[in-house]
C-alpha atoms as a PDB file:
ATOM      1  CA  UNK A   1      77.824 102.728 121.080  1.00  0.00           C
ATOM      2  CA  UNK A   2      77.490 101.474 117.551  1.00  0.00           C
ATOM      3  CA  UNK A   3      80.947 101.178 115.854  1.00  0.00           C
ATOM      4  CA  UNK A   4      79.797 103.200 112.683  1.00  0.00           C
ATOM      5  CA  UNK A   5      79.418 105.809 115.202  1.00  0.00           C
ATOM      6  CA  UNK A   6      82.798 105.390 116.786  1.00  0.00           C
ATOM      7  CA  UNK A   7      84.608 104.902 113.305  1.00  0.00           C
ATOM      8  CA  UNK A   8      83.099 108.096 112.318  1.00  0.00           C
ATOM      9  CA  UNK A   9      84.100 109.823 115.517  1.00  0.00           C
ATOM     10  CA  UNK A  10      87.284 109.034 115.143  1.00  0.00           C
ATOM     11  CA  UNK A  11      87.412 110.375 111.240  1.00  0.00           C
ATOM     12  CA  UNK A  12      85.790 113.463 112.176  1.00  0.00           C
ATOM     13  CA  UNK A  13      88.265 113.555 115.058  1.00  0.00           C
ATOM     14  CA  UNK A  14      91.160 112.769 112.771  1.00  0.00           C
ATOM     15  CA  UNK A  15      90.632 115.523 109.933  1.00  0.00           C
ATOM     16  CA  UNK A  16      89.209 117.671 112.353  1.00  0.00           C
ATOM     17  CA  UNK A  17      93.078 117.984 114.727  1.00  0.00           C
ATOM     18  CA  UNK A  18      94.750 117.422 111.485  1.00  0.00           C
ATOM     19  CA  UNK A  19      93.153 120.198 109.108  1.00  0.00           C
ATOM     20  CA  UNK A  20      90.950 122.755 111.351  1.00  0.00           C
ATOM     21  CA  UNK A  21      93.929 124.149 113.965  1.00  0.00           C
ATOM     22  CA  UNK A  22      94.570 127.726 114.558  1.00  0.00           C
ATOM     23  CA  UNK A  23      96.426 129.581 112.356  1.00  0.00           C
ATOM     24  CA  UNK A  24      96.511 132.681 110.033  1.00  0.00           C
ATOM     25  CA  UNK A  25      95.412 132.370 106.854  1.00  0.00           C
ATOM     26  CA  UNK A  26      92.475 130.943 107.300  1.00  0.00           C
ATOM     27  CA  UNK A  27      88.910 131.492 105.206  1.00  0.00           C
ATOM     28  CA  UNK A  28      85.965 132.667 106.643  1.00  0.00           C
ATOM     29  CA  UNK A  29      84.947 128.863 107.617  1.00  0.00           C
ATOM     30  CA  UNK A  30      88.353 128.689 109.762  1.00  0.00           C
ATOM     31  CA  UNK A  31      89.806 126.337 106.652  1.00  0.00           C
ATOM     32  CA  UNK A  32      92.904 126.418 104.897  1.00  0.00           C
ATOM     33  CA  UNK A  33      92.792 126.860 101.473  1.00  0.00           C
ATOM     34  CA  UNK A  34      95.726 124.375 101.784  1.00  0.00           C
ATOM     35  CA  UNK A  35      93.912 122.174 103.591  1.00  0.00           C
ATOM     36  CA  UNK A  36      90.703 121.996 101.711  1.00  0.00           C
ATOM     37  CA  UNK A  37      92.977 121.272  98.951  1.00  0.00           C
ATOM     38  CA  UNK A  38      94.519 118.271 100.314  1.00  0.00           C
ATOM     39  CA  UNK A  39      90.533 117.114 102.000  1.00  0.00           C
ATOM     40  CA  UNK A  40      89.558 117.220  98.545  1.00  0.00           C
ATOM     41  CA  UNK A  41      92.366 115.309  96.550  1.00  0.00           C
ATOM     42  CA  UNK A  42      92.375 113.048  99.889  1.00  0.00           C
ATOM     43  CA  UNK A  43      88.799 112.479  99.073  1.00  0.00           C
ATOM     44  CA  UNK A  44      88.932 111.771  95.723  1.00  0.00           C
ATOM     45  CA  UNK A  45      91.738 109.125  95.695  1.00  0.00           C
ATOM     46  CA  UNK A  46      89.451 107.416  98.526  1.00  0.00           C
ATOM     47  CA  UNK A  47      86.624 107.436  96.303  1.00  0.00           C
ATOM     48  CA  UNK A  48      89.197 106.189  93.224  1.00  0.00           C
ATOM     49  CA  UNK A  49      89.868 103.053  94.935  1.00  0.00           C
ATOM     50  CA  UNK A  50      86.244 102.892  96.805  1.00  0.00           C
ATOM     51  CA  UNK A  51      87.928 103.038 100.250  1.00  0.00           C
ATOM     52  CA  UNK A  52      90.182 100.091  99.763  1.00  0.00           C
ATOM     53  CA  UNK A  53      93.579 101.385 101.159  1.00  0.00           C
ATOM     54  CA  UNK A  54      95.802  98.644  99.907  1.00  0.00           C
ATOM     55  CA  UNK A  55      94.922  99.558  95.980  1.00  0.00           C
ATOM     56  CA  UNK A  56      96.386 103.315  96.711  1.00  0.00           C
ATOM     57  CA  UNK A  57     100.611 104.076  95.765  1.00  0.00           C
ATOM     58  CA  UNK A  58     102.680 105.017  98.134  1.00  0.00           C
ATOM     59  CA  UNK A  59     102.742 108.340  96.866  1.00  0.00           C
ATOM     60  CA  UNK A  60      98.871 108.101  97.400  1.00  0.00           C
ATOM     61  CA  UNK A  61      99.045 106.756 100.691  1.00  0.00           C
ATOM     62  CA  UNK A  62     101.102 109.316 102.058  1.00  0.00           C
ATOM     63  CA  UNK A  63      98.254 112.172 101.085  1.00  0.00           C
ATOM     64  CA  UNK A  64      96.087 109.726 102.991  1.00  0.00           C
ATOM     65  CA  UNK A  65      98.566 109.050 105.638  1.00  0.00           C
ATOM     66  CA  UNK A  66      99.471 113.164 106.734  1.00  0.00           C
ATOM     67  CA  UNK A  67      95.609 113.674 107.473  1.00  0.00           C
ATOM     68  CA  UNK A  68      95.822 110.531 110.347  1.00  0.00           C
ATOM     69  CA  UNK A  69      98.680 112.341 111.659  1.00  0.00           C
ATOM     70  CA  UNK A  70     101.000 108.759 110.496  1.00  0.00           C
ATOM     71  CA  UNK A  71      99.034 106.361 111.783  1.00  0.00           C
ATOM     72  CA  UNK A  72      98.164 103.520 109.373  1.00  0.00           C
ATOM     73  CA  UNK A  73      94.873 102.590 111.171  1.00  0.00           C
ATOM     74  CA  UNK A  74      93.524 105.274 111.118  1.00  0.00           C
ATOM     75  CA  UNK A  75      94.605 106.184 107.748  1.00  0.00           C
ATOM     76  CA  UNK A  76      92.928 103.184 106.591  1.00  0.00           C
ATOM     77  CA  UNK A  77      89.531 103.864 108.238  1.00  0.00           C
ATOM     78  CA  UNK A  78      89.477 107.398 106.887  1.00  0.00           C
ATOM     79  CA  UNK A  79      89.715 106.064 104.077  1.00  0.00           C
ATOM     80  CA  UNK A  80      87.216 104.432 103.729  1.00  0.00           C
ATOM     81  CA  UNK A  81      84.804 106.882 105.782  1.00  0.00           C
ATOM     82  CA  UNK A  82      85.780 109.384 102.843  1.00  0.00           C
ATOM     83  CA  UNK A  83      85.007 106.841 100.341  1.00  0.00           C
ATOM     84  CA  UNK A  84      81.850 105.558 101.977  1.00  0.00           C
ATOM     85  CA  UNK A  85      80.748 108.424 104.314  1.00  0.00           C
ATOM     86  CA  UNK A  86      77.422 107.283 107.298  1.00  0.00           C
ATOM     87  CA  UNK A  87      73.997 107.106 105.543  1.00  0.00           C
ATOM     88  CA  UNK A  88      72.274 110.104 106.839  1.00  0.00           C
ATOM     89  CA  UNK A  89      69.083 108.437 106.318  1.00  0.00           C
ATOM     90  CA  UNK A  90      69.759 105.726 109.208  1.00  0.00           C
ATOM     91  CA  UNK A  91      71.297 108.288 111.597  1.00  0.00           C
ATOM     92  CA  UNK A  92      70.083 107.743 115.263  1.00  0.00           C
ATOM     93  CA  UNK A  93      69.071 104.029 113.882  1.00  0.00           C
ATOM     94  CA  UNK A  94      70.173 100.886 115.896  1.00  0.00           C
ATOM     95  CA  UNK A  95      71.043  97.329 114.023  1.00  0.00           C
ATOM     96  CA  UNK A  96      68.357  96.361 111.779  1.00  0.00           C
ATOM     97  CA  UNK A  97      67.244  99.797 110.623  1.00  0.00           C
ATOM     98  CA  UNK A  98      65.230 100.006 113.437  1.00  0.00           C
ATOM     99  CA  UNK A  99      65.178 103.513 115.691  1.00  0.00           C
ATOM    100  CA  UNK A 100      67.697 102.893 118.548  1.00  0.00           C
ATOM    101  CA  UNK A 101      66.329 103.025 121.720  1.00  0.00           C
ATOM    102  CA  UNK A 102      66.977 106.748 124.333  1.00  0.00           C
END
């Protein structure tokens, strides 16, 4: 397995048990409006500091920080997934561009 396909596992994994559990409340995609909230500002101070972690305040960081459940590594690679999300275009392609083999 690639590791662009594991680091986006474990993103999707990551906001996925942090933002999608069970509760009332929800919208009719299962979100919080709370939580979409907090994707979206998450998302944008990513994308403000083009996935580079150490550039973000602590304030910043924490926003980061509450979606990886406290755990600086993985706060750091959502971060940058957010900022620089997979290619769709090369999806299912192996090193080189090339189509990976089945």
């Amino acid at each position: 397995m690639k590791l662009g396909s594991i680091v986006a596992m474990v993103c999707i994994s990551v906001v996925s048990g942090g933002l999608f559990g069970c509760s009332s409340g929800n919208t009719s995609d299962g979100v919080k409006p709370e939580d979409k909230a907090q994707l979206m500002d998450a998302n944008a101070l990513a994308k403000k500091v083009n996935g580079d972690y150490d550039k973000l305040s602590q304030s910043e960081k924490e926003v980061i920080l509450k979606m990886a459940n406290g755990n600086d590594a993985q706060a750091r690679t959502l971060c940058k997934m957010m900022a620089h999300p997979p290619n769709e275009a090369n999806a299912g392609r192996g090193a080189g561009g090339q189509p990976s083999a089945k």
